[in-house]
PDB file of N, CA and C in Angstrom:
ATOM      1  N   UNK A   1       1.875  16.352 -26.918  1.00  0.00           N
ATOM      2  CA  UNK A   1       2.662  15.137 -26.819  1.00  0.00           C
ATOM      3  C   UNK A   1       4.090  15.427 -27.272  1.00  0.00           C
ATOM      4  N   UNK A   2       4.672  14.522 -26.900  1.00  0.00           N
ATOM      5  CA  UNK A   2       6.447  14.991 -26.861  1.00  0.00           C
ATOM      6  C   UNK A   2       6.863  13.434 -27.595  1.00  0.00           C
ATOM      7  N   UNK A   3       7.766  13.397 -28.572  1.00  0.00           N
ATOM      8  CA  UNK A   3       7.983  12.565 -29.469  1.00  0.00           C
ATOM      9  C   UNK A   3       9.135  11.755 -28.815  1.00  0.00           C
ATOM     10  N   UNK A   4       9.074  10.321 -29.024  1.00  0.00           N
ATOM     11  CA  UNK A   4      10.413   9.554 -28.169  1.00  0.00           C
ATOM     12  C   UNK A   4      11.789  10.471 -28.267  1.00  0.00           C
ATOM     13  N   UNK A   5      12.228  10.522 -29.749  1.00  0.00           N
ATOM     14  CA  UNK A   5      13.513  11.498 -29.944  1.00  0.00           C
ATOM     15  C   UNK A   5      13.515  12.462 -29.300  1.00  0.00           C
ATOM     16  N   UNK A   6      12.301  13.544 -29.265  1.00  0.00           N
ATOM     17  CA  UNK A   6      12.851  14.575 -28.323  1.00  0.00           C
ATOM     18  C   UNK A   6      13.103  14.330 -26.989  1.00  0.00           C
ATOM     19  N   UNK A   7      12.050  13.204 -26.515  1.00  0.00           N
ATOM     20  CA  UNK A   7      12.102  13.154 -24.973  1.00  0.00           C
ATOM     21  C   UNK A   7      12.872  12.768 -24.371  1.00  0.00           C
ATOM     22  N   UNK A   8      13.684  11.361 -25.067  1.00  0.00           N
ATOM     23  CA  UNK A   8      15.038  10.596 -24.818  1.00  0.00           C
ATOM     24  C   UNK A   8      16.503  11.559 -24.697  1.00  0.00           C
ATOM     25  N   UNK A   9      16.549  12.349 -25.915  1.00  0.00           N
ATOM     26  CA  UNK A   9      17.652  13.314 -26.111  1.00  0.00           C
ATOM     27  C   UNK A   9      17.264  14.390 -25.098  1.00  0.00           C
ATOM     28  N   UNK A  10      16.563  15.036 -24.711  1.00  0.00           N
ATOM     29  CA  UNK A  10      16.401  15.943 -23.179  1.00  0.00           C
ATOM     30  C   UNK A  10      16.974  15.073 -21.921  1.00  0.00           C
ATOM     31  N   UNK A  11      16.491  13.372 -21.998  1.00  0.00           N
ATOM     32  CA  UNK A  11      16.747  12.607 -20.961  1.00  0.00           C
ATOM     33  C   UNK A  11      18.228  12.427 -20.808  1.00  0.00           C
ATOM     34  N   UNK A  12      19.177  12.150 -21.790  1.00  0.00           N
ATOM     35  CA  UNK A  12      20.332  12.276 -22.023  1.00  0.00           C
ATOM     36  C   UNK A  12      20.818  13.318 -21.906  1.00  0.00           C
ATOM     37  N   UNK A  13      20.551  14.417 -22.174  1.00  0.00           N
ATOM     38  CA  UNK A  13      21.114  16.000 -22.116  1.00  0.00           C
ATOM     39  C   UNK A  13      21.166  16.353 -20.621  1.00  0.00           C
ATOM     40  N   UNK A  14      20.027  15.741 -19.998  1.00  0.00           N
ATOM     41  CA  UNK A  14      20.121  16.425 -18.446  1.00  0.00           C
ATOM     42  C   UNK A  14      20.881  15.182 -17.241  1.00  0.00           C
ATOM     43  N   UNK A  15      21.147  14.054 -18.013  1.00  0.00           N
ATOM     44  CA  UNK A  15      21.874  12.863 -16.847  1.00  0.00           C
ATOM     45  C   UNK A  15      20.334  11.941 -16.583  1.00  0.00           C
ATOM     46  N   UNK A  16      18.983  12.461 -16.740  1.00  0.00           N
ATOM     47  CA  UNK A  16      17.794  11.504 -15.964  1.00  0.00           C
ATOM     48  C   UNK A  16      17.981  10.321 -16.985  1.00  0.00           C
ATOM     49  N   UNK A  17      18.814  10.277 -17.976  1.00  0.00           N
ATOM     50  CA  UNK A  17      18.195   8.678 -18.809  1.00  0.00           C
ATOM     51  C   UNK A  17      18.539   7.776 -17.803  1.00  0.00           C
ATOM     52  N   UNK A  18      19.714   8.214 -17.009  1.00  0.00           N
ATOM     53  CA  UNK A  18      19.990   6.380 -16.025  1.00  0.00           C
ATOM     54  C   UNK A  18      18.846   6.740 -15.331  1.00  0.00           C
ATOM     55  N   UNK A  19      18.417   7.162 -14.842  1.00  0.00           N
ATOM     56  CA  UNK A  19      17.226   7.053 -13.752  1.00  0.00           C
ATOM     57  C   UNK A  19      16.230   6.763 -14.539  1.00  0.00           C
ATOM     58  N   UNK A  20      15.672   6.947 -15.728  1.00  0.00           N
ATOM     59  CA  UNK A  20      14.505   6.426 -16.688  1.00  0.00           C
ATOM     60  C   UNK A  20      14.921   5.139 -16.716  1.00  0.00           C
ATOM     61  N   UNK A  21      15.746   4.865 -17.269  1.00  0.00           N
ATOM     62  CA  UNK A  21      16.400   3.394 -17.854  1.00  0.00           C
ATOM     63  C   UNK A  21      16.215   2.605 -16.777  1.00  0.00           C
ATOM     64  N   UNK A  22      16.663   2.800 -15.224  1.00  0.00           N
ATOM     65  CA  UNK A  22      16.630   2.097 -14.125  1.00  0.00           C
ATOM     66  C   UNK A  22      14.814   1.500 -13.932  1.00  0.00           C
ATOM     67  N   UNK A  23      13.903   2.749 -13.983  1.00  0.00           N
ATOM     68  CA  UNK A  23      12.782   2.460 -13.759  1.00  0.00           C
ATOM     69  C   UNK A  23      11.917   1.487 -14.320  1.00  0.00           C
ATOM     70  N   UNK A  24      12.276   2.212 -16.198  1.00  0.00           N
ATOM     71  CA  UNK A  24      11.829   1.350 -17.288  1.00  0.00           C
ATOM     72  C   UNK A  24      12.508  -0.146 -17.053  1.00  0.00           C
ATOM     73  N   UNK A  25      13.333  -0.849 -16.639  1.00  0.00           N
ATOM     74  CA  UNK A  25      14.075  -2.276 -16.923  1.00  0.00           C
ATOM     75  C   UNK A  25      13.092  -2.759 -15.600  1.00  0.00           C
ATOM     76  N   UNK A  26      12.824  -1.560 -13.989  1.00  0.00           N
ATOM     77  CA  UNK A  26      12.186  -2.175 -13.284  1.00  0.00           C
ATOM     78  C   UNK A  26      11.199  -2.528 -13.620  1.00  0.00           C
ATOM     79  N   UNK A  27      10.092  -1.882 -14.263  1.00  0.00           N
ATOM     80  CA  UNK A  27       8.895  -2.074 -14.263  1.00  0.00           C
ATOM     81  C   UNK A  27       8.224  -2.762 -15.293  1.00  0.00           C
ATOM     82  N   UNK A  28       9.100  -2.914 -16.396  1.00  0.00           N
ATOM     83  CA  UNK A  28       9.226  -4.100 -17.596  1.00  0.00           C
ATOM     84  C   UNK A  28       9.245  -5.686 -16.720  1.00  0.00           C
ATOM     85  N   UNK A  29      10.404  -5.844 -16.012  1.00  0.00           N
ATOM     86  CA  UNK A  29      10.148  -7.196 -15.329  1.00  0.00           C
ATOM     87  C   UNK A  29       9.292  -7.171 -14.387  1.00  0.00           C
ATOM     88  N   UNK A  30       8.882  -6.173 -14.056  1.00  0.00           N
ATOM     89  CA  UNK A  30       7.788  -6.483 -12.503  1.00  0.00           C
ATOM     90  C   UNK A  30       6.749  -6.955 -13.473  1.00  0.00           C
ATOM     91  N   UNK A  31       6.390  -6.509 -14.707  1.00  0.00           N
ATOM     92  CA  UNK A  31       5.116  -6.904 -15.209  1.00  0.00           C
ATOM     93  C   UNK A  31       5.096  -7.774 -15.796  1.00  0.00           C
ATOM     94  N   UNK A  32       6.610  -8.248 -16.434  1.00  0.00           N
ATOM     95  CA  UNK A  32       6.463  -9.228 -17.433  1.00  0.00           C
ATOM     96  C   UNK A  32       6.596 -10.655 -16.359  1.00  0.00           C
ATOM     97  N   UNK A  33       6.551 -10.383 -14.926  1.00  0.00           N
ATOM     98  CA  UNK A  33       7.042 -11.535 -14.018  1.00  0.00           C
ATOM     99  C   UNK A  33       5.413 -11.596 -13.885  1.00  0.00           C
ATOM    100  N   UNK A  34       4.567 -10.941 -13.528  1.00  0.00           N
ATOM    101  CA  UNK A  34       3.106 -10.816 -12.954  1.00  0.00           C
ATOM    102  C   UNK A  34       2.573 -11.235 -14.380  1.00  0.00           C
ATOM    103  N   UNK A  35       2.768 -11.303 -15.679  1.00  0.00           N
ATOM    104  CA  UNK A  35       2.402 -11.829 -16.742  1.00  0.00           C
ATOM    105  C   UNK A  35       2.861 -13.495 -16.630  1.00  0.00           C
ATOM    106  N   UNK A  36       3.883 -13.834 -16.619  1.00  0.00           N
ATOM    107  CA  UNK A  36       4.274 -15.171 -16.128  1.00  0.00           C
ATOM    108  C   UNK A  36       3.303 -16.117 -15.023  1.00  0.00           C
ATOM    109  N   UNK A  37       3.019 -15.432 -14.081  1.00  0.00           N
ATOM    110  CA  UNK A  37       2.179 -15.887 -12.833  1.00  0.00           C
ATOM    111  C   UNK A  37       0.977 -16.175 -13.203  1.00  0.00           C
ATOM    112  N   UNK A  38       0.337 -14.916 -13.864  1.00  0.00           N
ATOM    113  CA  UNK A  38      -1.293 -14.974 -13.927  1.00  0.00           C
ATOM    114  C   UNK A  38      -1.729 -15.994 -15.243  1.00  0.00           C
ATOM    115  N   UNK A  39      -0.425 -16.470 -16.374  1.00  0.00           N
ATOM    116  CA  UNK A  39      -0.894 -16.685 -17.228  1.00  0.00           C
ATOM    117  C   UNK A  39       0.030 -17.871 -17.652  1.00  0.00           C
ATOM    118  N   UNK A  40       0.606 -18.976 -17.065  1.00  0.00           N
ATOM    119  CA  UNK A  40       1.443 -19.641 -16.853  1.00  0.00           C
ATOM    120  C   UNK A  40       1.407 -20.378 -18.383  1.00  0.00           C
ATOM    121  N   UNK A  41       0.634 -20.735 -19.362  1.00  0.00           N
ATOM    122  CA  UNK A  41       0.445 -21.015 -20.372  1.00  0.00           C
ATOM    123  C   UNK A  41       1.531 -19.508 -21.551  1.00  0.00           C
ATOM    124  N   UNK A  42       1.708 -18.905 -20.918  1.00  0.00           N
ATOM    125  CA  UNK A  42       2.678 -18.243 -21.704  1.00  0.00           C
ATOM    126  C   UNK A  42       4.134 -17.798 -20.874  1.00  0.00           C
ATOM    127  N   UNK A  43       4.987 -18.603 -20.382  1.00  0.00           N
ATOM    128  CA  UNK A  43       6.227 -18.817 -19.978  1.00  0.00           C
ATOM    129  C   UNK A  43       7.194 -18.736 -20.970  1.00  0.00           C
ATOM    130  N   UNK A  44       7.220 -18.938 -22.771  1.00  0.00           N
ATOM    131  CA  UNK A  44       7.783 -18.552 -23.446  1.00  0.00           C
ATOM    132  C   UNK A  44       7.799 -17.048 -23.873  1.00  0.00           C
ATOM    133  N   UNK A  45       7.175 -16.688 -22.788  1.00  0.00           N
ATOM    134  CA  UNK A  45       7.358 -15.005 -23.900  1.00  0.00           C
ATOM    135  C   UNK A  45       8.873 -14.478 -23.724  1.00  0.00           C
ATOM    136  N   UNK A  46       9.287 -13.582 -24.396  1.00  0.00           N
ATOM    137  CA  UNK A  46      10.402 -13.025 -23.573  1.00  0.00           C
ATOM    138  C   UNK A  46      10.343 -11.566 -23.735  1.00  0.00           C
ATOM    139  N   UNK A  47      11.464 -10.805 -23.183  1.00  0.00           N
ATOM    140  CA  UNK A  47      11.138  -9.380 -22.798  1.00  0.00           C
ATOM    141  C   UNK A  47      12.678  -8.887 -23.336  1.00  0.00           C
ATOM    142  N   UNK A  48      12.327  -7.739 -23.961  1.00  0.00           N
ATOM    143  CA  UNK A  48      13.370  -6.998 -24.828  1.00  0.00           C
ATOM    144  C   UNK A  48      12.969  -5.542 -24.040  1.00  0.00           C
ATOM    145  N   UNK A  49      14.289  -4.953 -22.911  1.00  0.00           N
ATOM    146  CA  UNK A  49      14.383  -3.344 -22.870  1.00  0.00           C
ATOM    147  C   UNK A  49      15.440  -2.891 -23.644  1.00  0.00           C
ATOM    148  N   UNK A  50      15.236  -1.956 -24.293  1.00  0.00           N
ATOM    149  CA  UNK A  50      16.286  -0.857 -25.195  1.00  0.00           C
ATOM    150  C   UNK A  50      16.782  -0.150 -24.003  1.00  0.00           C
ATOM    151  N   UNK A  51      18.492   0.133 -23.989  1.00  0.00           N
ATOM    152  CA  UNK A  51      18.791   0.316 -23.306  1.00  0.00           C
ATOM    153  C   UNK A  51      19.769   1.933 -24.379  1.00  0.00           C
ATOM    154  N   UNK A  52      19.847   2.946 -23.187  1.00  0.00           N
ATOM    155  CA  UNK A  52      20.599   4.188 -23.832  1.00  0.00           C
ATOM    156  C   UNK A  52      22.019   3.835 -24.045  1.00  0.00           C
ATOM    157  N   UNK A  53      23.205   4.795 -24.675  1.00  0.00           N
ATOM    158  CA  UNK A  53      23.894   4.474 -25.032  1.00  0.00           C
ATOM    159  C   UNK A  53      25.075   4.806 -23.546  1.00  0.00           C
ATOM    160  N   UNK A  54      24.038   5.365 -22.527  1.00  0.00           N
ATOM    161  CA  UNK A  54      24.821   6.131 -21.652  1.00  0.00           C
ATOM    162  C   UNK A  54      24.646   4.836 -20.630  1.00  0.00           C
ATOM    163  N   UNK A  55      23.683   3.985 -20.461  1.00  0.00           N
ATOM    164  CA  UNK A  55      23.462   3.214 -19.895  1.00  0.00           C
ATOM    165  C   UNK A  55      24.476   2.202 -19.963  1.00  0.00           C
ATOM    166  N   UNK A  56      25.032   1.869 -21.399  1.00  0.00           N
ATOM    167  CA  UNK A  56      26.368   0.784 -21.608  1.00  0.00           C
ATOM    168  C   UNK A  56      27.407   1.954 -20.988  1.00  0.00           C
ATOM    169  N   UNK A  57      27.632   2.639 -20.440  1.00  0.00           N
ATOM    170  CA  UNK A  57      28.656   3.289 -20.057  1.00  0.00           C
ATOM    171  C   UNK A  57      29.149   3.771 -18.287  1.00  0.00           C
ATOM    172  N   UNK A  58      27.778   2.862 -17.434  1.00  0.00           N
ATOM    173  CA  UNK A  58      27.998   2.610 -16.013  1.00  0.00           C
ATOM    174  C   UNK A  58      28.542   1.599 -16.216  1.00  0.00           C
ATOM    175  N   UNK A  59      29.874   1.250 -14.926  1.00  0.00           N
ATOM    176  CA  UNK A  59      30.704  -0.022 -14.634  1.00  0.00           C
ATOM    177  C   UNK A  59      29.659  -0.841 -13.766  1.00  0.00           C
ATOM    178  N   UNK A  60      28.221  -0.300 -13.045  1.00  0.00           N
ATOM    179  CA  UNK A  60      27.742  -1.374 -12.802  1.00  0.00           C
ATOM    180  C   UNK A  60      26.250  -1.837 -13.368  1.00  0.00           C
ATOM    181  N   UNK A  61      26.362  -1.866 -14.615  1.00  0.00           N
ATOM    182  CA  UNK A  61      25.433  -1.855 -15.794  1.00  0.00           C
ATOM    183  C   UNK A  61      24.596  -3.602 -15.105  1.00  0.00           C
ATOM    184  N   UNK A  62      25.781  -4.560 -15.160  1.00  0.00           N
ATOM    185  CA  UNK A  62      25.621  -5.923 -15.070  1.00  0.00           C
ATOM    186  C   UNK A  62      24.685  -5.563 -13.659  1.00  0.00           C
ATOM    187  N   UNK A  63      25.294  -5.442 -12.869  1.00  0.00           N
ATOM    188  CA  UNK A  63      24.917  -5.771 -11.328  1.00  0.00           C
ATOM    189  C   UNK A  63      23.507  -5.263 -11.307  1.00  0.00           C
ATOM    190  N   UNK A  64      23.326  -3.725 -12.211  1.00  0.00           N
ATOM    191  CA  UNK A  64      21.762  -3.292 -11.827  1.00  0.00           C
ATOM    192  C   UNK A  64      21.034  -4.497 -12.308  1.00  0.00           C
ATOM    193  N   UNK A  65      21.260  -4.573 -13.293  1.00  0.00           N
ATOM    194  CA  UNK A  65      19.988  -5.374 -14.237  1.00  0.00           C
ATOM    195  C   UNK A  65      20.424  -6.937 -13.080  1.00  0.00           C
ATOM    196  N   UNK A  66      21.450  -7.688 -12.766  1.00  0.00           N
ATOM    197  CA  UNK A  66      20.870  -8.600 -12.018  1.00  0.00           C
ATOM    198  C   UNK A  66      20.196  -8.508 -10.535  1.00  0.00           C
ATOM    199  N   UNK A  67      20.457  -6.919 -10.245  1.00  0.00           N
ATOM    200  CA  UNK A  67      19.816  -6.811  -8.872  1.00  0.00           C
ATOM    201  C   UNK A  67      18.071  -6.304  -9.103  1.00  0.00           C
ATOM    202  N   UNK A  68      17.692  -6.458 -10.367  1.00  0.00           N
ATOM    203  CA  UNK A  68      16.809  -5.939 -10.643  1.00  0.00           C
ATOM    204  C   UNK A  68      15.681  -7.292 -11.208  1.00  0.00           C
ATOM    205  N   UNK A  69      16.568  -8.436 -11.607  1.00  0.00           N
ATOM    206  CA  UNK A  69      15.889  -9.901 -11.780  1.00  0.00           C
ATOM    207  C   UNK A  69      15.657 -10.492 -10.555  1.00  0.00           C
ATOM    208  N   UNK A  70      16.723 -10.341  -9.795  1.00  0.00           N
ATOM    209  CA  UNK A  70      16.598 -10.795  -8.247  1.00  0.00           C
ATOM    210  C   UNK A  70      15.099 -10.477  -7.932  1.00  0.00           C
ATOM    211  N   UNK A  71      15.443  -8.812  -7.704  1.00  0.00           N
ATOM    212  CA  UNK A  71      14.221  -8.351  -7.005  1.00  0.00           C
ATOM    213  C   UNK A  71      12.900  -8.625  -7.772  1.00  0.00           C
ATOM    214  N   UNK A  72      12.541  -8.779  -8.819  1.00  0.00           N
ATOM    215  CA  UNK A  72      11.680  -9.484  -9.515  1.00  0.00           C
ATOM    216  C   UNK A  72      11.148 -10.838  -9.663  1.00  0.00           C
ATOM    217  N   UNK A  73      12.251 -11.286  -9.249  1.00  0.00           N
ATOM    218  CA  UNK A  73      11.963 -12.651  -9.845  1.00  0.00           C
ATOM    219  C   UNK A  73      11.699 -13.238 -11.328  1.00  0.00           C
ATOM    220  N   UNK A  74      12.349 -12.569 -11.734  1.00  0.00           N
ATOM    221  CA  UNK A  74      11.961 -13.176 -13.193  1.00  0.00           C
ATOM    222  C   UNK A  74      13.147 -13.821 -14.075  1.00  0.00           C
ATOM    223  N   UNK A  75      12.901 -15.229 -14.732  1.00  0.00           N
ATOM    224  CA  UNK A  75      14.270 -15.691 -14.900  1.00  0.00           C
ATOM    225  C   UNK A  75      14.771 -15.068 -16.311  1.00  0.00           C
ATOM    226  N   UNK A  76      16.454 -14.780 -15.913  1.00  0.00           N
ATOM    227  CA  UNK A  76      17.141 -14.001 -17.021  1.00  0.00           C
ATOM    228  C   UNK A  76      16.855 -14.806 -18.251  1.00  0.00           C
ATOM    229  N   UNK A  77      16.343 -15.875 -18.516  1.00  0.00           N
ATOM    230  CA  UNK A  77      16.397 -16.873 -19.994  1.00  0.00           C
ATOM    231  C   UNK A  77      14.920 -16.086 -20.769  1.00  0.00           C
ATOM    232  N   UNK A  78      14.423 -15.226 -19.820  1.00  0.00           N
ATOM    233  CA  UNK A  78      13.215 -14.929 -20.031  1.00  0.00           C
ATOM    234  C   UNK A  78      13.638 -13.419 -21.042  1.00  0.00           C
ATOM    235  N   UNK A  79      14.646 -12.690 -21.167  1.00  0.00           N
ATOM    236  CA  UNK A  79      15.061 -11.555 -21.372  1.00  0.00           C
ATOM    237  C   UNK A  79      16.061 -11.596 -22.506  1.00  0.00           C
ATOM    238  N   UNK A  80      15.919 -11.018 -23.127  1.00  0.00           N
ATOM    239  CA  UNK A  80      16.258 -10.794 -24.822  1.00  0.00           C
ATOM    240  C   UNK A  80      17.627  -9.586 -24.692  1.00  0.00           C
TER     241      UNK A  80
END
């Protein structure tokens, strides 16, 4: 097993954290939207992704993450 610190800092060292980061924010709302659906009695939850430090440093940081609620469907009030 490979420890978050090492694995994150390799992810950063080689450029893949935006491509992790992209996946991880996708697949956080795809599930936390399919959690919403199946279980409508919990609509207050909300969803927190940690985001890298390289990630605040694309100019289109905003646009992914709203092209990424879009495609989800999941409402931004829902996201921490």
């Amino acid at each position: 097993m490979i420890s978050p610190q090492d694995f994150i800092s390799v992810a950063e060292d080689t450029g893949q954290i935006i491509h992790l980061g992209r996946f991880v924010l996708r697949q956080a709302c795809r599930q936390m939207k399919q959690w919403q659906d199946q279980y409508p009695i919990y609509q207050n939850l909300t969803l927190s992704v940690n985001l890298s430090g390289k990630q605040f440093l694309q100019a289109d940081l905003v646009e992914q993450i709203k092209e990424v609620l879009d495609e989800t469907g999941l409402n931004p009030r829902t996201c921490n």
